[in-house]
C-alpha atoms as a PDB file:
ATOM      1  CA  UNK A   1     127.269 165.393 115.434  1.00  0.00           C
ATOM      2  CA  UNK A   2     130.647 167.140 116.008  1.00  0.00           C
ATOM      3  CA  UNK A   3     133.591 166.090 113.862  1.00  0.00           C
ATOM      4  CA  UNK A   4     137.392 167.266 114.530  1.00  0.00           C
ATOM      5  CA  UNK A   5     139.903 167.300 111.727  1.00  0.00           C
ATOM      6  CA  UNK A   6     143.985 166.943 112.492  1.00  0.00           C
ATOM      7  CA  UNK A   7     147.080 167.892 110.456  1.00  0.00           C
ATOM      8  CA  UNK A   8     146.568 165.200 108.393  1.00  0.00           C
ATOM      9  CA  UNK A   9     143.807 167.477 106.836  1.00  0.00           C
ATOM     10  CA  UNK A  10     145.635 170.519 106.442  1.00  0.00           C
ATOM     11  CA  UNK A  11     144.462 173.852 106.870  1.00  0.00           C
ATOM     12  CA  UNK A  12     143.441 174.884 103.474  1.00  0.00           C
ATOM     13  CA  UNK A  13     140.901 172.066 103.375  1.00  0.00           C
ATOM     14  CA  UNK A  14     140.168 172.487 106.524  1.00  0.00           C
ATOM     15  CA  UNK A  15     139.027 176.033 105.720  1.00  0.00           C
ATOM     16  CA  UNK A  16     136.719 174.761 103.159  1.00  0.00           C
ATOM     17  CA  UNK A  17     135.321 172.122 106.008  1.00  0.00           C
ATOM     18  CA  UNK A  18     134.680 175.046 108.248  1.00  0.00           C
ATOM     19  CA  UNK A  19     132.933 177.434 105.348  1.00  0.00           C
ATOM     20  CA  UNK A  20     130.028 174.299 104.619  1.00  0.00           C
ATOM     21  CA  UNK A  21     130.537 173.138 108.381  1.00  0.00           C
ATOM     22  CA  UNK A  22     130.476 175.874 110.409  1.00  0.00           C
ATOM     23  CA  UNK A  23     130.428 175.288 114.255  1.00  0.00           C
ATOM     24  CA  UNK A  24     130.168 171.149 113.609  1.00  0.00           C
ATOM     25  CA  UNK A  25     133.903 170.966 112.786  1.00  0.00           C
ATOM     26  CA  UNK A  26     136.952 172.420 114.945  1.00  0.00           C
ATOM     27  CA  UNK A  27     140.564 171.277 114.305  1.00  0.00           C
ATOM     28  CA  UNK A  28     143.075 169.408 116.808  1.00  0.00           C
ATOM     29  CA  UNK A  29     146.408 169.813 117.072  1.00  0.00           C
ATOM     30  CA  UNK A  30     149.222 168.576 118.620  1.00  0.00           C
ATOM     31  CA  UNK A  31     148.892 168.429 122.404  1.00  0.00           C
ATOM     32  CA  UNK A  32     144.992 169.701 122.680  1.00  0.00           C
ATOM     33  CA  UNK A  33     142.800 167.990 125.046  1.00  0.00           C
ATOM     34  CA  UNK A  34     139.403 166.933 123.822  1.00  0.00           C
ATOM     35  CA  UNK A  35     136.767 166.369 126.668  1.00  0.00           C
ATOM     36  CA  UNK A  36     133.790 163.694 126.121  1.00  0.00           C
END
């Protein structure tokens, strides 16, 4: 599964999403375009 994070998250949790993650998380913000 992929998941996507927004500010909500913030970036310094984020980071720690990405470090146990890796390439199954990516972060969206404002005015990005996600393709299905």
């Amino acid at each position: 599964a992929k998941y996507y994070t927004c500010h909500c998250t913030g970036l310094v949790p984020y980071g720690i999403l990405k470090e146990k993650m890796g390439d199954r998380i990516d972060y969206l913000a404002a005015g990005d375009i996600l393709e299905i």
